[in-house]
PDB file of N, CA and C in Angstrom:
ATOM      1  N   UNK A   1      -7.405  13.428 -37.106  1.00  0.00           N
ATOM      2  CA  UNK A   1      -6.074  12.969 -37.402  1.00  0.00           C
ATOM      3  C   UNK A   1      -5.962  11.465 -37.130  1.00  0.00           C
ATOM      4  N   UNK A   2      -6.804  11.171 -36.384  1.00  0.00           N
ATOM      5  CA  UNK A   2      -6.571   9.456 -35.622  1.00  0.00           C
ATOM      6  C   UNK A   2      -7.054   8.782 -36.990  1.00  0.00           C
ATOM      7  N   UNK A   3      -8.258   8.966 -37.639  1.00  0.00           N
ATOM      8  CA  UNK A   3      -9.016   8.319 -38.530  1.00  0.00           C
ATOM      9  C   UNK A   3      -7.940   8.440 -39.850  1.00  0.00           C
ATOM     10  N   UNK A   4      -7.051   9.460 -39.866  1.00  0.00           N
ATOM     11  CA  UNK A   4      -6.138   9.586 -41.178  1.00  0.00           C
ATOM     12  C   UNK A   4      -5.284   8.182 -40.832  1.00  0.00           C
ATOM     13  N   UNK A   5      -5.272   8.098 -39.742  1.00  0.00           N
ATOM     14  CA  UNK A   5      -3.710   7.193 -39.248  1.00  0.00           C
ATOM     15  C   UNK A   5      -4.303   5.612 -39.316  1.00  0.00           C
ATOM     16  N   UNK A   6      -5.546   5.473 -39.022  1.00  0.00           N
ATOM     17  CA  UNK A   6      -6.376   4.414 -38.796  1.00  0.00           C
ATOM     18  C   UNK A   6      -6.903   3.901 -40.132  1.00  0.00           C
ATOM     19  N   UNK A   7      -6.740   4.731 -41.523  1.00  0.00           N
ATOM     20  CA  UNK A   7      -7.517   4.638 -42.512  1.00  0.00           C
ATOM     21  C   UNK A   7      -5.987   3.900 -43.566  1.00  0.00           C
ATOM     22  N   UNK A   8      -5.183   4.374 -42.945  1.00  0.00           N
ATOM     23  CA  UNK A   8      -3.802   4.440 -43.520  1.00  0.00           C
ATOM     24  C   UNK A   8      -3.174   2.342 -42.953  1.00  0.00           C
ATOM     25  N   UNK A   9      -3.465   2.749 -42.108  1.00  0.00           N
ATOM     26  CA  UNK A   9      -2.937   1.598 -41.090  1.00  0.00           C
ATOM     27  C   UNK A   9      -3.969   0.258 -41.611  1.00  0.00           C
ATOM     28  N   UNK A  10      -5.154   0.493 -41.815  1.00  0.00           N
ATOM     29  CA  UNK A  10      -5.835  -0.488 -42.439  1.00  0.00           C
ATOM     30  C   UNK A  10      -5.780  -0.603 -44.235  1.00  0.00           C
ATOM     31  N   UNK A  11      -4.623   0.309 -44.630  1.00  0.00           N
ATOM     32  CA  UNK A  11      -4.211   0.083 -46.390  1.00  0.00           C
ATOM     33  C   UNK A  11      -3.581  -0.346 -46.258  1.00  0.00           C
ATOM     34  N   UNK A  12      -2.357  -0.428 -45.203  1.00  0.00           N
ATOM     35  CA  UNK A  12      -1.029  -0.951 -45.637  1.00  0.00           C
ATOM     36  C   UNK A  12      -1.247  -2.042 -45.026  1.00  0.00           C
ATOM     37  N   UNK A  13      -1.879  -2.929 -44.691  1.00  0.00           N
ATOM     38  CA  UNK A  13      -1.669  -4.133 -43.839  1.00  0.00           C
ATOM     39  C   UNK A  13      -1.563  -3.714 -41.898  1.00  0.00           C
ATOM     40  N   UNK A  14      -1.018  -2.607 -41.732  1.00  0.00           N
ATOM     41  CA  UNK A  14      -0.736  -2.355 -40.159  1.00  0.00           C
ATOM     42  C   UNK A  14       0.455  -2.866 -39.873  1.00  0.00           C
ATOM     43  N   UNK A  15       1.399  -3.214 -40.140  1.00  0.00           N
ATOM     44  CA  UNK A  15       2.260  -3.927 -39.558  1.00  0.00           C
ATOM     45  C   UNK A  15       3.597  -2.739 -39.767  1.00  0.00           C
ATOM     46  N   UNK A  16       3.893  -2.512 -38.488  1.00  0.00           N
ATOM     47  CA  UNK A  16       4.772  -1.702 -38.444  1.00  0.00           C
ATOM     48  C   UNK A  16       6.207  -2.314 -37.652  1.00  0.00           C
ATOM     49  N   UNK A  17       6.842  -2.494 -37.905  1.00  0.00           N
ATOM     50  CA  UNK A  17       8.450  -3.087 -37.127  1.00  0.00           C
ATOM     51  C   UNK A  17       8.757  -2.186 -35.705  1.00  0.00           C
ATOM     52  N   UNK A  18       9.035  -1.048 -36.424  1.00  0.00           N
ATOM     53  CA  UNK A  18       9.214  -0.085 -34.929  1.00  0.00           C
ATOM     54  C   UNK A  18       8.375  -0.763 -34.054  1.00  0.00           C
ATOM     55  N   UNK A  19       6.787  -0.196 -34.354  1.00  0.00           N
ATOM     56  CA  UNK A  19       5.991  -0.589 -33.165  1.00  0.00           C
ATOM     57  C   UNK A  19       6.002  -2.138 -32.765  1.00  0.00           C
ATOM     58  N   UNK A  20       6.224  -3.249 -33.719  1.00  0.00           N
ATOM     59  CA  UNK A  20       6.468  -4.392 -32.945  1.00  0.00           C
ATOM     60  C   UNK A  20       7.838  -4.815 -32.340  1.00  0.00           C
ATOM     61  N   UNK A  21       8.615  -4.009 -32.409  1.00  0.00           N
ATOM     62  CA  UNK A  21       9.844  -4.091 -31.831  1.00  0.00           C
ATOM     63  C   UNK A  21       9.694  -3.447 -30.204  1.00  0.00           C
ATOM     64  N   UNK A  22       8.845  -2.200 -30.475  1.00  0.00           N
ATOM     65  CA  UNK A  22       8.630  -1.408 -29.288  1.00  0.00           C
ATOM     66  C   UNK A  22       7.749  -2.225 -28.515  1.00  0.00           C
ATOM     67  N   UNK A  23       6.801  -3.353 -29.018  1.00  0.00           N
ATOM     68  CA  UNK A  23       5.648  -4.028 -28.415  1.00  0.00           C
ATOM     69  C   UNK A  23       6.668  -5.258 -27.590  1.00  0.00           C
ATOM     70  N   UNK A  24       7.780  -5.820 -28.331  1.00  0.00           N
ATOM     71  CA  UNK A  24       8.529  -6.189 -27.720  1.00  0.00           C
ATOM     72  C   UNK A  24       9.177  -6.062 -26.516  1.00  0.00           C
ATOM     73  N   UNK A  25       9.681  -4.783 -26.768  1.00  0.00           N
ATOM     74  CA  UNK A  25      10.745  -4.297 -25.600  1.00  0.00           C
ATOM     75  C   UNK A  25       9.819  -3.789 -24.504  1.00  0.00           C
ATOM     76  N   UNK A  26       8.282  -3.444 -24.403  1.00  0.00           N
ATOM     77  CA  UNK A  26       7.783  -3.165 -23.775  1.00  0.00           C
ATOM     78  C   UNK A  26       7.532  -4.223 -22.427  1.00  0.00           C
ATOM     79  N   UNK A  27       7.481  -5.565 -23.701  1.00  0.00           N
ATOM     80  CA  UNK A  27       6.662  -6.794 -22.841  1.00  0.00           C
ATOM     81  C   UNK A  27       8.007  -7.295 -22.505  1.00  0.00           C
ATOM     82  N   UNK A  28       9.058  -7.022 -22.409  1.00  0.00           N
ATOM     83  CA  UNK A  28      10.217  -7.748 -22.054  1.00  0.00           C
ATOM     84  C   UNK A  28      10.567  -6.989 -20.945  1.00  0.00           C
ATOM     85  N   UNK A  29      10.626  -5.439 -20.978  1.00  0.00           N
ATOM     86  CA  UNK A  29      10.649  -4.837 -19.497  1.00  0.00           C
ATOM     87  C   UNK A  29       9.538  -5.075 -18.508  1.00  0.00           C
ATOM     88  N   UNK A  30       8.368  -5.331 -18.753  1.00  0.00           N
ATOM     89  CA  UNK A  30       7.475  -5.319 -17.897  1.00  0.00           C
ATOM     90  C   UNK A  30       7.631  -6.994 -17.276  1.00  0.00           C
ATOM     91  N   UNK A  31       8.345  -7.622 -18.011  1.00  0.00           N
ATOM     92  CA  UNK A  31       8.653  -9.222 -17.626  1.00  0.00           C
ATOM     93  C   UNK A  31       9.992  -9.113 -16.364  1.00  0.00           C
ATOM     94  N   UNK A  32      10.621  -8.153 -16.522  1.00  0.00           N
ATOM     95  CA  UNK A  32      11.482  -7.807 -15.716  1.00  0.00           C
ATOM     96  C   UNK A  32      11.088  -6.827 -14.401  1.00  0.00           C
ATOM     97  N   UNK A  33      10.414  -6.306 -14.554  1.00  0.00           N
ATOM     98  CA  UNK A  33       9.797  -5.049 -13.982  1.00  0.00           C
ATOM     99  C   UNK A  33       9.124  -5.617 -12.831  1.00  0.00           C
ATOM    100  N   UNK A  34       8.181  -6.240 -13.414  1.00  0.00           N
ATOM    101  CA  UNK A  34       6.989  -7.357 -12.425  1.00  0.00           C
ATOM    102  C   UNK A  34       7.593  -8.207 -11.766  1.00  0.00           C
ATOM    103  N   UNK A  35       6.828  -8.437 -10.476  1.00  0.00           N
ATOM    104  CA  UNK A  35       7.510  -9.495  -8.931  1.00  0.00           C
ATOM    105  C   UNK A  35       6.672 -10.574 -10.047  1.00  0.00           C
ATOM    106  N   UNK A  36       7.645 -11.157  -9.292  1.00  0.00           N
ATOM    107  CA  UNK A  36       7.340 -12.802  -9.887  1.00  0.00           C
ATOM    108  C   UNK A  36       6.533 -13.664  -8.633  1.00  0.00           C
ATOM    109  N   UNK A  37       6.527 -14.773  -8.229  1.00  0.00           N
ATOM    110  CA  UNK A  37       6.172 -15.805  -7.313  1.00  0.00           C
ATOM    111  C   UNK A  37       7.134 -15.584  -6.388  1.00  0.00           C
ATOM    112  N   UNK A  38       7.247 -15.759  -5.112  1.00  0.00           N
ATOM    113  CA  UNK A  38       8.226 -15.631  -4.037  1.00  0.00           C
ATOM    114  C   UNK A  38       8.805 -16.778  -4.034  1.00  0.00           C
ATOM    115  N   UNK A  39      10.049 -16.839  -3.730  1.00  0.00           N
ATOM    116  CA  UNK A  39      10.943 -18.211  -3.518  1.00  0.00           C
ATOM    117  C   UNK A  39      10.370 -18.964  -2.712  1.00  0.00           C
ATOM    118  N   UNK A  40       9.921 -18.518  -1.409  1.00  0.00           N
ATOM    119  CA  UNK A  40       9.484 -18.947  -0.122  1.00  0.00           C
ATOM    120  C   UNK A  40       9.358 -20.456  -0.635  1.00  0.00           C
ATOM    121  N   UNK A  41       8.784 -20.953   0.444  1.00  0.00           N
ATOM    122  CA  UNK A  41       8.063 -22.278   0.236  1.00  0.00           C
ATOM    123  C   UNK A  41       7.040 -22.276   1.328  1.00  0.00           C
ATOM    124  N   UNK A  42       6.587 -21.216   1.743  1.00  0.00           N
ATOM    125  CA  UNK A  42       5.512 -20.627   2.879  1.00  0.00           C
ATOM    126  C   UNK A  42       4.586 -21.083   2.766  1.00  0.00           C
ATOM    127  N   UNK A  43       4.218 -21.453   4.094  1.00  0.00           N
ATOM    128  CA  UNK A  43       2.770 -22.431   4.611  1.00  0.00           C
ATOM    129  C   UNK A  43       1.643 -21.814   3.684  1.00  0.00           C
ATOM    130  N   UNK A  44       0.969 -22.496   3.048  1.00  0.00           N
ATOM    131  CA  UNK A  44      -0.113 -22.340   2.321  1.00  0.00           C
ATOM    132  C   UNK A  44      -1.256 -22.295   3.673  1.00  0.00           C
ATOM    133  N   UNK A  45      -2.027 -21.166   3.612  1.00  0.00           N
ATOM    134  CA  UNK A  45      -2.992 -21.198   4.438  1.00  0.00           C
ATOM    135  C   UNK A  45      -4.205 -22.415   4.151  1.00  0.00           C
ATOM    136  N   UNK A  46      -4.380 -23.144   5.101  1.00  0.00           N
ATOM    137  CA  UNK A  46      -5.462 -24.042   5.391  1.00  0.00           C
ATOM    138  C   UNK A  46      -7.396 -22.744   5.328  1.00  0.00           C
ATOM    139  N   UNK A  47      -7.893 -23.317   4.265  1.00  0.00           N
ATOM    140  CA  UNK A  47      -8.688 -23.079   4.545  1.00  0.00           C
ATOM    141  C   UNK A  47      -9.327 -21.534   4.188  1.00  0.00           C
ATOM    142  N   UNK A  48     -10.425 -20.823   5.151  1.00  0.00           N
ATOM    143  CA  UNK A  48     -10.517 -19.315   4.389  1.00  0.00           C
ATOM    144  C   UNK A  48      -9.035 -18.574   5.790  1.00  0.00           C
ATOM    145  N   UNK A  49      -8.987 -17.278   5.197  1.00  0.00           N
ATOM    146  CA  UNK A  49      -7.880 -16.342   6.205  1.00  0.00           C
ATOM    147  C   UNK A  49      -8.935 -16.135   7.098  1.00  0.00           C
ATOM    148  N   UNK A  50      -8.401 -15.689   8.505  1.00  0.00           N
ATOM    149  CA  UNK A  50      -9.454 -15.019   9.210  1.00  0.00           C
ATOM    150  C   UNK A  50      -9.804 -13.766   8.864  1.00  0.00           C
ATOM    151  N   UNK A  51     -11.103 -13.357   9.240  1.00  0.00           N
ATOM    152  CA  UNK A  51     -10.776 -11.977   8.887  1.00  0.00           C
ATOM    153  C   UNK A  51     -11.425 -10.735  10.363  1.00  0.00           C
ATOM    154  N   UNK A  52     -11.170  -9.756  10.094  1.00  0.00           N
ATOM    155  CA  UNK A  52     -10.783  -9.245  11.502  1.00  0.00           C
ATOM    156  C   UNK A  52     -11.815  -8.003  11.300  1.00  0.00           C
ATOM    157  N   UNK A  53     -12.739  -7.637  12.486  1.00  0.00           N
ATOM    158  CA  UNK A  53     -12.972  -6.391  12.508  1.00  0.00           C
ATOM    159  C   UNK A  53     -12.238  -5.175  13.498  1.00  0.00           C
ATOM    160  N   UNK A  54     -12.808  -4.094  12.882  1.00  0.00           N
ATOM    161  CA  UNK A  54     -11.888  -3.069  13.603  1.00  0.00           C
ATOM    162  C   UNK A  54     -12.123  -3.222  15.150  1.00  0.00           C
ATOM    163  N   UNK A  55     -13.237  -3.666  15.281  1.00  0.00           N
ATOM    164  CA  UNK A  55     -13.064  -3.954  17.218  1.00  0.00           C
ATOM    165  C   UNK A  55     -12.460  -4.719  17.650  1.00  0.00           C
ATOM    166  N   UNK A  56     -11.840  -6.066  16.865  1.00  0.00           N
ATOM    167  CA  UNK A  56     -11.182  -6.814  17.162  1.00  0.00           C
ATOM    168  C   UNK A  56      -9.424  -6.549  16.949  1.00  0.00           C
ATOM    169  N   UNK A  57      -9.308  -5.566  16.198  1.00  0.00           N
ATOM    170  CA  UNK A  57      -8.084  -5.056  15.923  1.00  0.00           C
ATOM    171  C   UNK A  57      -7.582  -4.481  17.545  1.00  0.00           C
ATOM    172  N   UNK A  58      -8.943  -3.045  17.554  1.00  0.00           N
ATOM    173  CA  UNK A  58      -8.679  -2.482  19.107  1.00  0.00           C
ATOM    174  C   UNK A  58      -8.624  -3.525  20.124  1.00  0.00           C
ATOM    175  N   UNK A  59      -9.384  -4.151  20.126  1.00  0.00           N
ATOM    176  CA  UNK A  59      -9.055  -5.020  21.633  1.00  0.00           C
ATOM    177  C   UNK A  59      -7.572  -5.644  21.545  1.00  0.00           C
ATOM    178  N   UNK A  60      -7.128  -6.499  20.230  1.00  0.00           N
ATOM    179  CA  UNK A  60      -5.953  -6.952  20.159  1.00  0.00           C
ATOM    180  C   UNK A  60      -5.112  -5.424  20.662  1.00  0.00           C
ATOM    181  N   UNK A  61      -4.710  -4.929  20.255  1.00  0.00           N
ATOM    182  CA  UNK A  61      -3.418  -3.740  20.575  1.00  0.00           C
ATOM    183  C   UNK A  61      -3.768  -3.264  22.014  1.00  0.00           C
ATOM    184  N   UNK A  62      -5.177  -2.862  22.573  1.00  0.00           N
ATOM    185  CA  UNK A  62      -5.260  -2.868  23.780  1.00  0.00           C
ATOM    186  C   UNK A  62      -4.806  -3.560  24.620  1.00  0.00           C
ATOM    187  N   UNK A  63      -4.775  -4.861  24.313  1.00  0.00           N
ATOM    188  CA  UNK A  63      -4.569  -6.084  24.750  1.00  0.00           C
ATOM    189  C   UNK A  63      -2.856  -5.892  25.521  1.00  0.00           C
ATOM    190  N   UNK A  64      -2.502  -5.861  24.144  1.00  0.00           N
ATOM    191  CA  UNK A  64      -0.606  -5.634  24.340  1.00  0.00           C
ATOM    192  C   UNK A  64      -0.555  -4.780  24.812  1.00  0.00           C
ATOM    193  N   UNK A  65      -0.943  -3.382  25.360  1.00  0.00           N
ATOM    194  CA  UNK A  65      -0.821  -2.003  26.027  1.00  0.00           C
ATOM    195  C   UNK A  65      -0.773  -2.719  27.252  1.00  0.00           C
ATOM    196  N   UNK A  66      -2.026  -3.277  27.594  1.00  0.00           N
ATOM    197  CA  UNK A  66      -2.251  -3.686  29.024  1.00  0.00           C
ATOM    198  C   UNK A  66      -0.996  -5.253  29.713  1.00  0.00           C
ATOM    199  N   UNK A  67      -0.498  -5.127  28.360  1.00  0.00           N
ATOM    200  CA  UNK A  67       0.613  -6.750  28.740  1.00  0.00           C
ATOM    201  C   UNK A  67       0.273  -7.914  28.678  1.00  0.00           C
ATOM    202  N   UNK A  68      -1.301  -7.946  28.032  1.00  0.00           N
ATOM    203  CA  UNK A  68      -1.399  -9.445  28.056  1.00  0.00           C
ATOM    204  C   UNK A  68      -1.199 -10.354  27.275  1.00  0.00           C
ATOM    205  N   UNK A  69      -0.162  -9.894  26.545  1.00  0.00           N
ATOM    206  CA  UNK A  69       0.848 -11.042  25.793  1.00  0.00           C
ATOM    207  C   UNK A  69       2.071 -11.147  26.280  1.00  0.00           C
ATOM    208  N   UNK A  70       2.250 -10.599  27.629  1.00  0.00           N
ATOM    209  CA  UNK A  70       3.844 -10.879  28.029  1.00  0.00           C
ATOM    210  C   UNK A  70       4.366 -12.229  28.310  1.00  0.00           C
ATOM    211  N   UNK A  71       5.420 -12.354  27.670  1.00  0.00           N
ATOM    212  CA  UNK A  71       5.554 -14.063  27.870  1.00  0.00           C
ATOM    213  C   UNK A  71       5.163 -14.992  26.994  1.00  0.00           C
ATOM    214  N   UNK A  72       4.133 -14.418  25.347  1.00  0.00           N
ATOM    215  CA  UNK A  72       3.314 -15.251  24.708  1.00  0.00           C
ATOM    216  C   UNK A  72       3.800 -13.939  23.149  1.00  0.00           C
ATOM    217  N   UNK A  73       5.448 -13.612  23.271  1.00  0.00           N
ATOM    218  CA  UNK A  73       5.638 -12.463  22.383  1.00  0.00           C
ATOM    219  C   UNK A  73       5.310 -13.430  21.057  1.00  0.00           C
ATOM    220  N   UNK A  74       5.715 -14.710  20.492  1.00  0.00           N
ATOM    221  CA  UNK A  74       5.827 -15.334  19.855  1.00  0.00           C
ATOM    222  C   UNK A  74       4.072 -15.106  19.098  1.00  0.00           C
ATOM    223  N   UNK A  75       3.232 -15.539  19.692  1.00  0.00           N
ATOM    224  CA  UNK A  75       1.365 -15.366  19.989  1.00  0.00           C
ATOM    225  C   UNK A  75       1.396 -13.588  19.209  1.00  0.00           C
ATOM    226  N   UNK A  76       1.983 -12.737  20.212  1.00  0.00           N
ATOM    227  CA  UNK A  76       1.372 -11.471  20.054  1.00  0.00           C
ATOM    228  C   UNK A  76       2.042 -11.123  18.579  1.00  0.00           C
ATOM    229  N   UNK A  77       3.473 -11.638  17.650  1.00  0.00           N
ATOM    230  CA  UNK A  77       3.796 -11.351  16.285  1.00  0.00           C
ATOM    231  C   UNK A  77       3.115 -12.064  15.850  1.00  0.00           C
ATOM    232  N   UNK A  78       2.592 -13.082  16.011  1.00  0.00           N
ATOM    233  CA  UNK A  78       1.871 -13.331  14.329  1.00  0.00           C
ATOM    234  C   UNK A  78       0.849 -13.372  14.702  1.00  0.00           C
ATOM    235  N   UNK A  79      -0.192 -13.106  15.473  1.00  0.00           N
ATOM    236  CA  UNK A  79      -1.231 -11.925  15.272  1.00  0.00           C
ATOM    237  C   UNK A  79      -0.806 -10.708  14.504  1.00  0.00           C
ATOM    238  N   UNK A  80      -0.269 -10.116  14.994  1.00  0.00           N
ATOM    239  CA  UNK A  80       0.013  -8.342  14.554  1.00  0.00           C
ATOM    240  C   UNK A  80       0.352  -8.597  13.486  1.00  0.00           C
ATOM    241  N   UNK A  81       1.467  -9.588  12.412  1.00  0.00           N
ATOM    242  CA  UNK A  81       1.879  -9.932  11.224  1.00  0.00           C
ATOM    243  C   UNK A  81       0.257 -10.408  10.572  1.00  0.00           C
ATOM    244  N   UNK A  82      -0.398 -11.069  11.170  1.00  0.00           N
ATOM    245  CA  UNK A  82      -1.963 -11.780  10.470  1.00  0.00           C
ATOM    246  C   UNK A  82      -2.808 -10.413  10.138  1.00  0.00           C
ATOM    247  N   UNK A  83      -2.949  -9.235  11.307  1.00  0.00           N
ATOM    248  CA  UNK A  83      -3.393  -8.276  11.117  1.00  0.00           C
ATOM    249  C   UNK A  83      -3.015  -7.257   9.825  1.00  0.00           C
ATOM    250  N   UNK A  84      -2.163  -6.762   9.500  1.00  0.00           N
ATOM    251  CA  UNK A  84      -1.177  -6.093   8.572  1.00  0.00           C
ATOM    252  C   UNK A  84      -1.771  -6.928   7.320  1.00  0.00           C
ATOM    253  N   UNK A  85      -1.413  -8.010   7.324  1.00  0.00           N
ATOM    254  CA  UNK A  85      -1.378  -8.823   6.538  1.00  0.00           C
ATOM    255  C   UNK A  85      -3.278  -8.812   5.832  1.00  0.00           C
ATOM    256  N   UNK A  86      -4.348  -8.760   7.029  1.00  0.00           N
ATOM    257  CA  UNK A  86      -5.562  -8.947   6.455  1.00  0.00           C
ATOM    258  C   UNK A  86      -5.626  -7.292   6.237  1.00  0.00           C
ATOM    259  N   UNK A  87      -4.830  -6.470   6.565  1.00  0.00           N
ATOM    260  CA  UNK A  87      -5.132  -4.971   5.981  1.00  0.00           C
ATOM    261  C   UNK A  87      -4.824  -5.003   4.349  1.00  0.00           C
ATOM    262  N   UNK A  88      -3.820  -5.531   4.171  1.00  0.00           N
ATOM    263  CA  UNK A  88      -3.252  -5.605   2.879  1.00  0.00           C
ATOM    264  C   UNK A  88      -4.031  -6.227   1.637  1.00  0.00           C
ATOM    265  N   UNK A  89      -4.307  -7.433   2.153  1.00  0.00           N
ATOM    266  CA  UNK A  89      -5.767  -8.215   1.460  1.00  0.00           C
ATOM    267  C   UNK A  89      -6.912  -8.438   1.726  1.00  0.00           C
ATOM    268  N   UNK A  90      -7.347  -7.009   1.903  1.00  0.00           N
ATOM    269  CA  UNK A  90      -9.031  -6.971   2.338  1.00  0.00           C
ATOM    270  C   UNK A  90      -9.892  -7.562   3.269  1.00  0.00           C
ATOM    271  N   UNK A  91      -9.035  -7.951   4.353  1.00  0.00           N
ATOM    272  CA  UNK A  91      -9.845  -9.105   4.996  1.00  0.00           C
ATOM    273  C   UNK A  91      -9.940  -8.481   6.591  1.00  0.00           C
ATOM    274  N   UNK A  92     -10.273  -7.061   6.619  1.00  0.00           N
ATOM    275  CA  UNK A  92     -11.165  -6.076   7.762  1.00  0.00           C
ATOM    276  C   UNK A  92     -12.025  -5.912   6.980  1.00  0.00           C
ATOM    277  N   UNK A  93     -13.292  -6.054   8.081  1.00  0.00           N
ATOM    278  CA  UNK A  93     -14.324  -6.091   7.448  1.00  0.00           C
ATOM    279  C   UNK A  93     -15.484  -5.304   8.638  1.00  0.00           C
ATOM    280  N   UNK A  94     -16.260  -4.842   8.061  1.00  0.00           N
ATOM    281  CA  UNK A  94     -17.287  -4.291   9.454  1.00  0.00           C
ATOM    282  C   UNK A  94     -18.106  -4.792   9.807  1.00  0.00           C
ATOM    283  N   UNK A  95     -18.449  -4.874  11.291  1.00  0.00           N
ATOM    284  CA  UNK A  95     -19.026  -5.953  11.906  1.00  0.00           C
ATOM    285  C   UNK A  95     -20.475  -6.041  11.543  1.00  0.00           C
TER     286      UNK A  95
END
């Protein structure tokens, strides 16, 4: 049946309105649909990201169990935000 439609589609020229209307509205929702660039104006990382292994993950959270970021909470979020963050973009890696 495909080759009837394909044999047909290459007599008439191919050009169908529906479907370029539908090719339209497709690429116009997906223009809407899709995240764009973030407003931010967020620090461009210097350089490569770090990247973290899982032992270094455990010791970090151990770390905070045992309190040794008390006083340094500022230190212990953006670690834990850097961490998340290298989960998200591949950047645990095994040692």
């Amino acid at each position: 049946m495909v080759n009837f439609f394909s044999a047909w589609k290459g007599n008439t020229g191919g050009y169908d309105a529906r479907t370029d209307r539908a090719a339209q509205s497709a690429s116009e929702l997906e223009r809407q649909v899709s995240p764009g660039r973030g407003r931010s104006g967020g620090a461009k990382p210097q350089g490569e990201a770090k990247t973290y292994t899982p032992e270094d993950i455990r010791k970090f959270f151990t770390d905070v169990q045992k309190g040794k970021y008390r006083g340094k909470e500022a230190e212990r979020d953006r670690l834990e935000r850097d961490i998340f963050a290298a989960q998200r973009e591949g950047r645990i890696v095994t040692a």
